[in-house]
Protein backbone atom coordinates (compact mmCIF):
# COMPACT_ATOMS: atom_id res chain seq x y z
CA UNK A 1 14.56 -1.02 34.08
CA UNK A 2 11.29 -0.23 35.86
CA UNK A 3 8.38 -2.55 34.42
CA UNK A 4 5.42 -1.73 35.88
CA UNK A 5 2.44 -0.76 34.08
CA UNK A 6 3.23 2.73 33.08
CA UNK A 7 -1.18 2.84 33.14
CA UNK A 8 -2.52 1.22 35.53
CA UNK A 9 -4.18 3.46 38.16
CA UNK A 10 -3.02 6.95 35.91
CA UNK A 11 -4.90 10.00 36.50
CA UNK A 12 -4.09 13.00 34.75
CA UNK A 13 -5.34 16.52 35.52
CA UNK A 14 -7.35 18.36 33.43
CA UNK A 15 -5.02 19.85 30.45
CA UNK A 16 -4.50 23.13 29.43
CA UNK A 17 -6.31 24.12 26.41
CA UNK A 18 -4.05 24.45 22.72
CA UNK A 19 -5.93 26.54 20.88
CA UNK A 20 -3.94 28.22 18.59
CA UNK A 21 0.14 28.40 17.70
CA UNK A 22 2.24 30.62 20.14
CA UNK A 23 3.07 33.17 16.89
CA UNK A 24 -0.19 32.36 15.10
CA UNK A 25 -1.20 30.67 12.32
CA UNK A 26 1.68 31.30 9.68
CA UNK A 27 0.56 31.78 5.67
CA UNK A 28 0.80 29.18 3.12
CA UNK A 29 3.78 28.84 1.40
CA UNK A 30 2.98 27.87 -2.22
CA UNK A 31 5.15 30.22 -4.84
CA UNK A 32 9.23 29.12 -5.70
CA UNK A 33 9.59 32.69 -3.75
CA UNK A 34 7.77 31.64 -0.77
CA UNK A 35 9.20 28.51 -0.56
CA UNK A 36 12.94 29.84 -1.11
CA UNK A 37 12.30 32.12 2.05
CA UNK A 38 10.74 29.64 3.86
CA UNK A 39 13.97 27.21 3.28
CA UNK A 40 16.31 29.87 4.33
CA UNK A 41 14.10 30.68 7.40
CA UNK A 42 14.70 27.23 8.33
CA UNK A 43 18.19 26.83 7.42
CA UNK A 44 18.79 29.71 10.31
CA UNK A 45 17.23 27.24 13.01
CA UNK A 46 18.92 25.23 15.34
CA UNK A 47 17.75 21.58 16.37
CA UNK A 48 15.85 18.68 14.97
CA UNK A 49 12.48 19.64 12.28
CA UNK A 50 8.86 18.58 13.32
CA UNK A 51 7.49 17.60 10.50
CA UNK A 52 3.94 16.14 9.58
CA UNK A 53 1.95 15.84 6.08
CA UNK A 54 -1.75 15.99 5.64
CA UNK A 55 -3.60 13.55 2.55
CA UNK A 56 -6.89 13.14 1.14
CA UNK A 57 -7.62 9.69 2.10
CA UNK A 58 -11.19 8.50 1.39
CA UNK A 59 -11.93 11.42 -1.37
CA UNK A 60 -8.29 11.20 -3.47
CA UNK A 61 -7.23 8.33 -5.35
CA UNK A 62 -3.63 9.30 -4.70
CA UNK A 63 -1.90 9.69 -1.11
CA UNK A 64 -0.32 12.54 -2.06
CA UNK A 65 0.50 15.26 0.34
CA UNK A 66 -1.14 18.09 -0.18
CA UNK A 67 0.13 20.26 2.94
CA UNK A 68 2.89 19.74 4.67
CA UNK A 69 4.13 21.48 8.18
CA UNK A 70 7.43 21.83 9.58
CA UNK A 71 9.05 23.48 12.28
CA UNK A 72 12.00 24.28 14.00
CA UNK A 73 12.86 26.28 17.19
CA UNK A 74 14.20 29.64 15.82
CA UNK A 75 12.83 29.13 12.79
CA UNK A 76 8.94 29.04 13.49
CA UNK A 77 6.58 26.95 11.39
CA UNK A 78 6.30 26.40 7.80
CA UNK A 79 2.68 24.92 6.14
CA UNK A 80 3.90 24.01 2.65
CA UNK A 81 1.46 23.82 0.19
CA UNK A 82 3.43 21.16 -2.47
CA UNK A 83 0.74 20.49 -4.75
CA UNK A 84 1.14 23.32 -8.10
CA UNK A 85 5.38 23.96 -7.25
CA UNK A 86 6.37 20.02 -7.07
CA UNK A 87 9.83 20.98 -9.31
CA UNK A 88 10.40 23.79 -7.07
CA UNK A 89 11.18 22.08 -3.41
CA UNK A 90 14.62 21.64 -3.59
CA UNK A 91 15.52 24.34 -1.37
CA UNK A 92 13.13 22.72 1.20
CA UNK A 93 14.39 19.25 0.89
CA UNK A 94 17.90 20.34 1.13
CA UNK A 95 16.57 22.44 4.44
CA UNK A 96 15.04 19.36 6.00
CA UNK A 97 18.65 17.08 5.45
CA UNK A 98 20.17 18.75 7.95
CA UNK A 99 19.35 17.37 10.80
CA UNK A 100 16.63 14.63 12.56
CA UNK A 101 13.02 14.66 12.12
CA UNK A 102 10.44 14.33 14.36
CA UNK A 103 7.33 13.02 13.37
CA UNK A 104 4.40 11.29 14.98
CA UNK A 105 3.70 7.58 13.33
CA UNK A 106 5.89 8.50 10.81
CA UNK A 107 5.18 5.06 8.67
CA UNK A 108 1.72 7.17 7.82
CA UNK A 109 3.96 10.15 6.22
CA UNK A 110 7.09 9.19 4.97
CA UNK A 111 5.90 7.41 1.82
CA UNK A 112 3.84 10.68 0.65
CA UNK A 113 7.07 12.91 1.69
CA UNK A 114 9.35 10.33 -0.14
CA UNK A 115 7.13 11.13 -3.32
CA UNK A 116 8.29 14.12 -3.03
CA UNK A 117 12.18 13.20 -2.55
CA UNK A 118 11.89 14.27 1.37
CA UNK A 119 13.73 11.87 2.92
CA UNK A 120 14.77 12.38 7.09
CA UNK A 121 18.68 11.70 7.67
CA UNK A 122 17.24 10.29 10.83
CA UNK A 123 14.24 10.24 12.86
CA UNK A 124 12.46 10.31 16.20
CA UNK A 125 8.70 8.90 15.83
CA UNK A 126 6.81 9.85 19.21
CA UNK A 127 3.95 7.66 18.29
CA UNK A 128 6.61 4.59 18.62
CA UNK A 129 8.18 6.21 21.45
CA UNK A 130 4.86 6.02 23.02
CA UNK A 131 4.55 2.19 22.29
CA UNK A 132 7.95 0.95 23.68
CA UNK A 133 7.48 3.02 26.59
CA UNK A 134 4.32 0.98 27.64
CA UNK A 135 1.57 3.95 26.98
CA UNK A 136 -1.58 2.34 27.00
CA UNK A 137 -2.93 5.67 24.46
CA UNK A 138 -0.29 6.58 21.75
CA UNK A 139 -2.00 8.87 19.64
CA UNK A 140 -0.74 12.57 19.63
CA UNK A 141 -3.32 14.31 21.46
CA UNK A 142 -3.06 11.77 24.05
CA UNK A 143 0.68 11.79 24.67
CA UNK A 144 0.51 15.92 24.38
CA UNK A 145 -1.91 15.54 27.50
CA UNK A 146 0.00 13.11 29.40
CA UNK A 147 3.73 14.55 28.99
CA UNK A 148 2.72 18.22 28.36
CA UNK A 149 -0.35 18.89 30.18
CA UNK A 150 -2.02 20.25 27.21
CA UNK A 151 -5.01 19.72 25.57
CA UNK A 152 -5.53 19.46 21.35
CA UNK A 153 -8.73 20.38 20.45
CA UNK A 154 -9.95 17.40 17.80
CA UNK A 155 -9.17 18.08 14.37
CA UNK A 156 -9.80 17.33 10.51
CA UNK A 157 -7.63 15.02 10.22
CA UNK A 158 -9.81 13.19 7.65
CA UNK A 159 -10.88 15.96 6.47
CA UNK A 160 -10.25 16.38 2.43
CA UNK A 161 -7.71 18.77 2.29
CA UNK A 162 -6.84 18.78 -1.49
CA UNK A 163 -10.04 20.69 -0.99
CA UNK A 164 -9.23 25.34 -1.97
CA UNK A 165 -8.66 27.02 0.06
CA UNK A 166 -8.03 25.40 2.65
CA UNK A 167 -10.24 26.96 5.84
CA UNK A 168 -8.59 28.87 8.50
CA UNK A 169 -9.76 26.22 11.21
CA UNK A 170 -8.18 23.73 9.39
CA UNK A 171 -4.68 25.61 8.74
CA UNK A 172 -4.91 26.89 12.87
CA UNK A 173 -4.83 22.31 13.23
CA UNK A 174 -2.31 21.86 10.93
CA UNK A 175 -0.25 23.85 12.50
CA UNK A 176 -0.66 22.65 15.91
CA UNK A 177 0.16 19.08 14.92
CA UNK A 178 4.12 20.04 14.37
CA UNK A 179 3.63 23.00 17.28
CA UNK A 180 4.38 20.54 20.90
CA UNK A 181 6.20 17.72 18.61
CA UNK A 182 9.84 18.68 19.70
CA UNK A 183 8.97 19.14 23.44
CA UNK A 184 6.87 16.07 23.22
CA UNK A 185 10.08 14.25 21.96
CA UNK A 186 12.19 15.72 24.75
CA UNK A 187 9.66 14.27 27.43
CA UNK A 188 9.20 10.78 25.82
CA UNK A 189 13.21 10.41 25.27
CA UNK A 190 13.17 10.78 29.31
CA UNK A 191 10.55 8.55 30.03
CA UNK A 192 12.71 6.23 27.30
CA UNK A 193 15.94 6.81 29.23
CA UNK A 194 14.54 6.04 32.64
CA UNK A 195 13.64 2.70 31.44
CA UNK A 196 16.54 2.07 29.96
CA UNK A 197 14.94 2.00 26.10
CA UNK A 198 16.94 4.51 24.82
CA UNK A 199 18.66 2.33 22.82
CA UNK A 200 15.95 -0.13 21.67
CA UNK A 201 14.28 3.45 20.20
CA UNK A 202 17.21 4.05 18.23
CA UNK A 203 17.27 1.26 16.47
CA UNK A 204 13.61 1.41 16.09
CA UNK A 205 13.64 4.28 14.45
CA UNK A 206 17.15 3.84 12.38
CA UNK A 207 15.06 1.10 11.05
CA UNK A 208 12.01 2.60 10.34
CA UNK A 209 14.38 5.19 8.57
CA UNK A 210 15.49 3.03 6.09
CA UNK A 211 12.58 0.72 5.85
CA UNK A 212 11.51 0.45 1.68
CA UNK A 213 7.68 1.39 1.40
CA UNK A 214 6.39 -1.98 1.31
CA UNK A 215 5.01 -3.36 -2.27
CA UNK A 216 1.01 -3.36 -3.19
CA UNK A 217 -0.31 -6.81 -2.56
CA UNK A 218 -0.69 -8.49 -6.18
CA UNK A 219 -4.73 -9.47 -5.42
CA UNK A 220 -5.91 -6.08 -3.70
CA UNK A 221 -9.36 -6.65 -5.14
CA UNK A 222 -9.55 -9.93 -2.46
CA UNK A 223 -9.84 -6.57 0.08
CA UNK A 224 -13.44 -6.01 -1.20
CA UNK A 225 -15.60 -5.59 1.91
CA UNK A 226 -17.82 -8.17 1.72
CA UNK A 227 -15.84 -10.91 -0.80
CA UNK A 228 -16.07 -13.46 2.26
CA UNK A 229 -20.06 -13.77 0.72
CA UNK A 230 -18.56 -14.41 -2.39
CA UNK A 231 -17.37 -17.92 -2.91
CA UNK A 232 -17.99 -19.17 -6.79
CA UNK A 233 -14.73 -18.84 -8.75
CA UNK A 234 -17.22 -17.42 -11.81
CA UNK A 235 -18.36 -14.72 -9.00
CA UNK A 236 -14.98 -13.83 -7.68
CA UNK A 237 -13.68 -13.15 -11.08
CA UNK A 238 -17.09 -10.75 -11.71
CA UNK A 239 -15.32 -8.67 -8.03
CA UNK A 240 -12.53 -8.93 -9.84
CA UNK A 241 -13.15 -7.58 -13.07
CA UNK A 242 -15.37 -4.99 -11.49
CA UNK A 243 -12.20 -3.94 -9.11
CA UNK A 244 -9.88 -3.35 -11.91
CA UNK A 245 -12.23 -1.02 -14.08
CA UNK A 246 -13.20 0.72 -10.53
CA UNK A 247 -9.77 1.03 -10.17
CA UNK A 248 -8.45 2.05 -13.09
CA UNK A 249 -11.42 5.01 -13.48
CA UNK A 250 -10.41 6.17 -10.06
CA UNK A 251 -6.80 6.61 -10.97
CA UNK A 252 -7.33 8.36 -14.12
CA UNK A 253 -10.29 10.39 -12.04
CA UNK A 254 -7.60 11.09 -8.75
CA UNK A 255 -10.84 9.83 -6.91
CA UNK A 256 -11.00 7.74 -3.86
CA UNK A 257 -12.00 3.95 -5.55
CA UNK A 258 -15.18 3.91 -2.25
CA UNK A 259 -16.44 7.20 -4.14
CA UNK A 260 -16.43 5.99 -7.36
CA UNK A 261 -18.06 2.78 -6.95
CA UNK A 262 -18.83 1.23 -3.50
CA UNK A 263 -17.32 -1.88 -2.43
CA UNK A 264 -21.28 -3.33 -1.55
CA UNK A 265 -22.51 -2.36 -5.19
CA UNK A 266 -19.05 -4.59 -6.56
CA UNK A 267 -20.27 -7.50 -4.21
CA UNK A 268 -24.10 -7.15 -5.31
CA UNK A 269 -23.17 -7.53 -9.09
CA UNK A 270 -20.97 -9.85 -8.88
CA UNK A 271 -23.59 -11.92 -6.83
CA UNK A 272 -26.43 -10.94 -9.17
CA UNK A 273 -24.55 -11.44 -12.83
CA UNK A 274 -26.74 -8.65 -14.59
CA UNK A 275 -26.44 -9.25 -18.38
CA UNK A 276 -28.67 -6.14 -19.55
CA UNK A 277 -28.63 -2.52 -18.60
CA UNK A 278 -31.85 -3.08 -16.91
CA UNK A 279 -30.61 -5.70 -15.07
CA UNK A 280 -28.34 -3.69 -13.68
CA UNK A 281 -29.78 -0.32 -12.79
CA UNK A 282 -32.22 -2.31 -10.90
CA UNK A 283 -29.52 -3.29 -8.64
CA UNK A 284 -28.79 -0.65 -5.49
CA UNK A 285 -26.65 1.97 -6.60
CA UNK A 286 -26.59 1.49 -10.14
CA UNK A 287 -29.73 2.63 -10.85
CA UNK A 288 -28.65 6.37 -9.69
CA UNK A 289 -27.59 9.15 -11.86
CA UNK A 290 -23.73 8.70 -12.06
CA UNK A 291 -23.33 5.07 -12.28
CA UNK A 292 -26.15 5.30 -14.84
CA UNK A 293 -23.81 7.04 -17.44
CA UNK A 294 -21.00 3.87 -16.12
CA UNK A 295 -23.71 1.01 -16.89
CA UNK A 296 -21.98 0.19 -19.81
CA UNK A 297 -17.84 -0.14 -18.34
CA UNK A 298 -19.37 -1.78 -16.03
CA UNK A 299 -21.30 -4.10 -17.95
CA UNK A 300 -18.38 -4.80 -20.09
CA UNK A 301 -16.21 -5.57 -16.99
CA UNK A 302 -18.89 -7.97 -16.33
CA UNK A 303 -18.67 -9.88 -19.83
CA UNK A 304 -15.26 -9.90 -19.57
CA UNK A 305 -15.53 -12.15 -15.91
CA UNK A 306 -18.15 -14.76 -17.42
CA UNK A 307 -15.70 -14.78 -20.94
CA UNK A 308 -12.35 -15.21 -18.93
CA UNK A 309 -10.47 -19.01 -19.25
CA UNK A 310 -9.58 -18.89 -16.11
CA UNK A 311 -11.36 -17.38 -13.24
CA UNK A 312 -9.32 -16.69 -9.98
CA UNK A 313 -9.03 -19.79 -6.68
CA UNK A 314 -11.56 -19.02 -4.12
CA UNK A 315 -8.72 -18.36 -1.97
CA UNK A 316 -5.61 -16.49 -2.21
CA UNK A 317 -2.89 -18.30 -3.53
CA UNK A 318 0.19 -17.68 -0.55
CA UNK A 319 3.79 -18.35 0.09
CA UNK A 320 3.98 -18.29 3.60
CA UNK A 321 1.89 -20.72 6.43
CA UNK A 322 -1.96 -20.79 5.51
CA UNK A 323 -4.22 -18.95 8.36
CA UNK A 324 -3.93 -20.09 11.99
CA UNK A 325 -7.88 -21.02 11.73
CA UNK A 326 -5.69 -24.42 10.24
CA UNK A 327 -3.02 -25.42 11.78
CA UNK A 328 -4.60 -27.27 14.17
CA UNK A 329 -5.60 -29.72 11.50
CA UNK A 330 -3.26 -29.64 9.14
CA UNK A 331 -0.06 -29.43 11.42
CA UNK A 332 -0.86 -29.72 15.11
CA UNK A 333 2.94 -29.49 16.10
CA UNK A 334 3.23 -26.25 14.92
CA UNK A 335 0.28 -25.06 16.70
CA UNK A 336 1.47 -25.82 19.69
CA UNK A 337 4.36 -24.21 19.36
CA UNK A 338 2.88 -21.44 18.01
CA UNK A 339 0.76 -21.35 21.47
CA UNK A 340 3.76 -21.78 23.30
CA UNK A 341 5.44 -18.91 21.61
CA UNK A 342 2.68 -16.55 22.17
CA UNK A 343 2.24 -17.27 25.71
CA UNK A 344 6.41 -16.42 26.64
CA UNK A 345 6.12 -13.30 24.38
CA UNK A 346 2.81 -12.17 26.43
CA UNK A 347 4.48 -12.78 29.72
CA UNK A 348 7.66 -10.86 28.36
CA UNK A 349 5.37 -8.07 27.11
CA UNK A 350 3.92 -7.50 30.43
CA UNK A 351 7.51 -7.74 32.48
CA UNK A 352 8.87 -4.68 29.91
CA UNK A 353 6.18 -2.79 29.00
CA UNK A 354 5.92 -3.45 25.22
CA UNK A 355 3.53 -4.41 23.09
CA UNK A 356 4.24 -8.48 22.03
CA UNK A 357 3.90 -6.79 18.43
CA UNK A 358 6.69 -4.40 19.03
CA UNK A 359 9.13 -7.48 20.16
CA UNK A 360 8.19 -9.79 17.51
CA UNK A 361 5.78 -9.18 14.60
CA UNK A 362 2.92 -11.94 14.35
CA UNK A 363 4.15 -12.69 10.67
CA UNK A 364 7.65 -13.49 11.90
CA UNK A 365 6.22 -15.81 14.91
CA UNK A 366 3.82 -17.45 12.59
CA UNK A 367 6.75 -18.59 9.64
CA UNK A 368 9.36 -19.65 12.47
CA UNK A 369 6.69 -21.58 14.19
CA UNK A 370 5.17 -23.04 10.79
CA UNK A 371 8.92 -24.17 9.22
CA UNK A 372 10.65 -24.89 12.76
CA UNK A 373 12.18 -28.62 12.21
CA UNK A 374 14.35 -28.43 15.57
CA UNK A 375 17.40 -27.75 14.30
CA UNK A 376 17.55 -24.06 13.12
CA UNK A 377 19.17 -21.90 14.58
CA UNK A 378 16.59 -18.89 15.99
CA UNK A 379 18.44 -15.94 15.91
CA UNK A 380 19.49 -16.39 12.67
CA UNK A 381 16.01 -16.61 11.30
CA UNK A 382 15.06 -13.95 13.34
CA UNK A 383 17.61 -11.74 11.76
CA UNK A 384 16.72 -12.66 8.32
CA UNK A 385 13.43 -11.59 8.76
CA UNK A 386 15.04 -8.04 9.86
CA UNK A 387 14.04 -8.28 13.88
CA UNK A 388 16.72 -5.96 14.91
CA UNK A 389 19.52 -6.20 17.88
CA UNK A 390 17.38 -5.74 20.79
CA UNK A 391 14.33 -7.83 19.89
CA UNK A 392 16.62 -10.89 19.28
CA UNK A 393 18.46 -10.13 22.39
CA UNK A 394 15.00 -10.66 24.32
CA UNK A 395 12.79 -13.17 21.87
CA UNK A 396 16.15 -15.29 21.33
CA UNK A 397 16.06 -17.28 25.00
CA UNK A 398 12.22 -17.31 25.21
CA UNK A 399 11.39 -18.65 21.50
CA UNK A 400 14.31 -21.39 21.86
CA UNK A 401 12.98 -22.29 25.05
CA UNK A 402 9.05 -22.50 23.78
CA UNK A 403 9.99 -24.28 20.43
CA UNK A 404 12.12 -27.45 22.07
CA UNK A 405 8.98 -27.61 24.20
């Protein structure tokens, strides 16, 4: 296996501009017509399906997909519009499970494509590729420039494309993101192969596959920007209470929660404890137009904070080891061997290229380290926290080794 750093000392030439796709920019597909042709079209393909999904993140409370592209060699590219014809993919979904997928960081898209009951057989994520290969830059524009010598022009990805029509520029990107995807995965399966990863890919991604979406936290509203200034348990029920109406407007709205109410203007009532309408239009934000007609939900959501029995615990109630910031006090053994820990996996990162993430997860490290009594057995708890063949064949020796330290 070669372990240098596949970065250090890398130049690349300047790339060849990408500009538009090789057979142009294809039409929406949006009727059950279209999208019975379209299925058929790629049906008569040979080879694994690029496949990406584009949301409204920041302006939509959902994360819907609301275009999604696919191609495959012989069969062109597809942009699927899925929004007004959601009854009407089946052809499309029984297209895309017949063979692998290739997406880049596919843990962005699969939960909006799963909504949709696209699910890939298998998969080959480039973006993870990237990371077990030891590239310093994993994004797709970065990777197309490294393996392919081309060049993506920056896009709208964060753009809000519920939003139409949707602009030609922005249809010419989408397209482009699934255009290079099956090349690119040819290239980075070499690179993968020459360092003997092949196999630590596959189970990476047969994983990933087969991973649930993971569950919404139970205290979300603790992710207010700005809480940390918030520390009374009267106050903290206010964010609260303001959270949950934000919330629950934004839902019924399909409006990102930031647009409806900004997380500062939840943290400067909840500070202030307005009791009156004029108390709280005088407060930033409130006092303009459209959270003018709100004043009195959120007013009410304020009543309902001073009136609860019991307000929330400053801090999060957990089930796992409290924050590192801690253990030093509270259980200086397992800091050490936390410490220990870290330092092996950082030498072992360096010696094969991968990120110390990618071997072990931090929340894994942090519960073996916090229970370890000497006596377990490490692999086993590795496996029950679902690292997967190859990680425990590497972390086993090391961890074992820094924990009876």
């Amino acid at each position: 296996m070669k372990t240098e750093d596949m970065d250090a000392d890398f130049e690349l030439p300047e790339p060849t501009p990408l500009l538009r796709p090789a057979e142009g920019v294809p039409p929406i597909t949006a009727s059950t017509d279209e999208i019975r042709a379209a299925a058929q079209r790629l049906t008569s393909g040979t080879g694994a399906f690029a496949v990406d999904a584009e949301r409204a993140s920041g302006f939509r409370y959902s994360n819907r997909a609301y275009l999604i592209q696919i191609r495959r060699r012989g069969a062109g590219t597809v942009l699927l519009d899925p929004t007004n014809v959601p009854d009407a993919l089946g052809p499309i979904v029984e297209a895309l499970g017949a063979d692998e997928w290739i997406l880049h960081a596919a843990d962005q898209d699969l939960p909006c494509l799963a909504e949709l009951d696209m699910k890939p057989p298998s998969l080959y994520d480039t973006e993870l590729a990237g990371r077990l290969a030891g590239f310093e830059k994993v994004n797709l524009a970065s990777m197309v420039h490294r393996l392919l010598g081309l060049g993506l022009a920056k896009g709208h990805g964060a753009a809000d494309w519920s939003k139409r029509p949707l602009p030609d520029d922005w249809l010419n990107y989408a397209a482009l993101d699934v255009e290079v995807l099956v090349e690119l995965r040819e290239k980075i399966a070499d690179v993968l192969a020459e360092q003997d990863k092949t196999e630590w890919a596959r189970q990476e991604f047969e994983h990933l596959a087969h991973t649930p979406v993971p569950t919404t936290r139970r205290d979300n509203w603790r992710r207010t920007s700005g809480v940390h200034k918030v520390r009374k348990p009267g106050q903290l029920a206010a964010v609260r209470e303001l959270w949950l109406s934000r919330d629950e407007l934004a839902r019924a709205r399909d409006v990102a929660p930031g647009r409806t109410l900004p997380d500062s203007a939840i943290i400067e009532a909840a500070l202030a404890d307005p009791k009156t309408r004029a108390e709280l239009v005088a407060l930033p934000v409130f006092g303009g137009p459209r959270q003018k007609q709100q004043a009195d939900r959120w007013l009410a959501a304020l009543a309902k904070a001073r009136s609860g029995a019991a307000p929330p615990p400053v801090n999060e109630p957990t089930t796992g080891p409290p924050p590192v910031s801690r253990w030093s006090r509270r259980k200086p053994e397992a800091y050490a061997r936390l410490e220990a820990v870290r330092a092996a996996l950082s030498t072992l990162s360096e010696q094969i290229s991968v990120p110390v993430e990618n071997i072990v997860t931090p929340e894994i490290i942090r519960r073996i380290c916090w229970d370890w009594d000497g006596h377990g057995d490490v692999e086993e708890q590795l496996a029950a926290h679902g690292a997967r063949p190859w990680q425990r064949e590497l972390a086993v020796p090391i961890l074992a080794e820094a924990l009876a330290e």
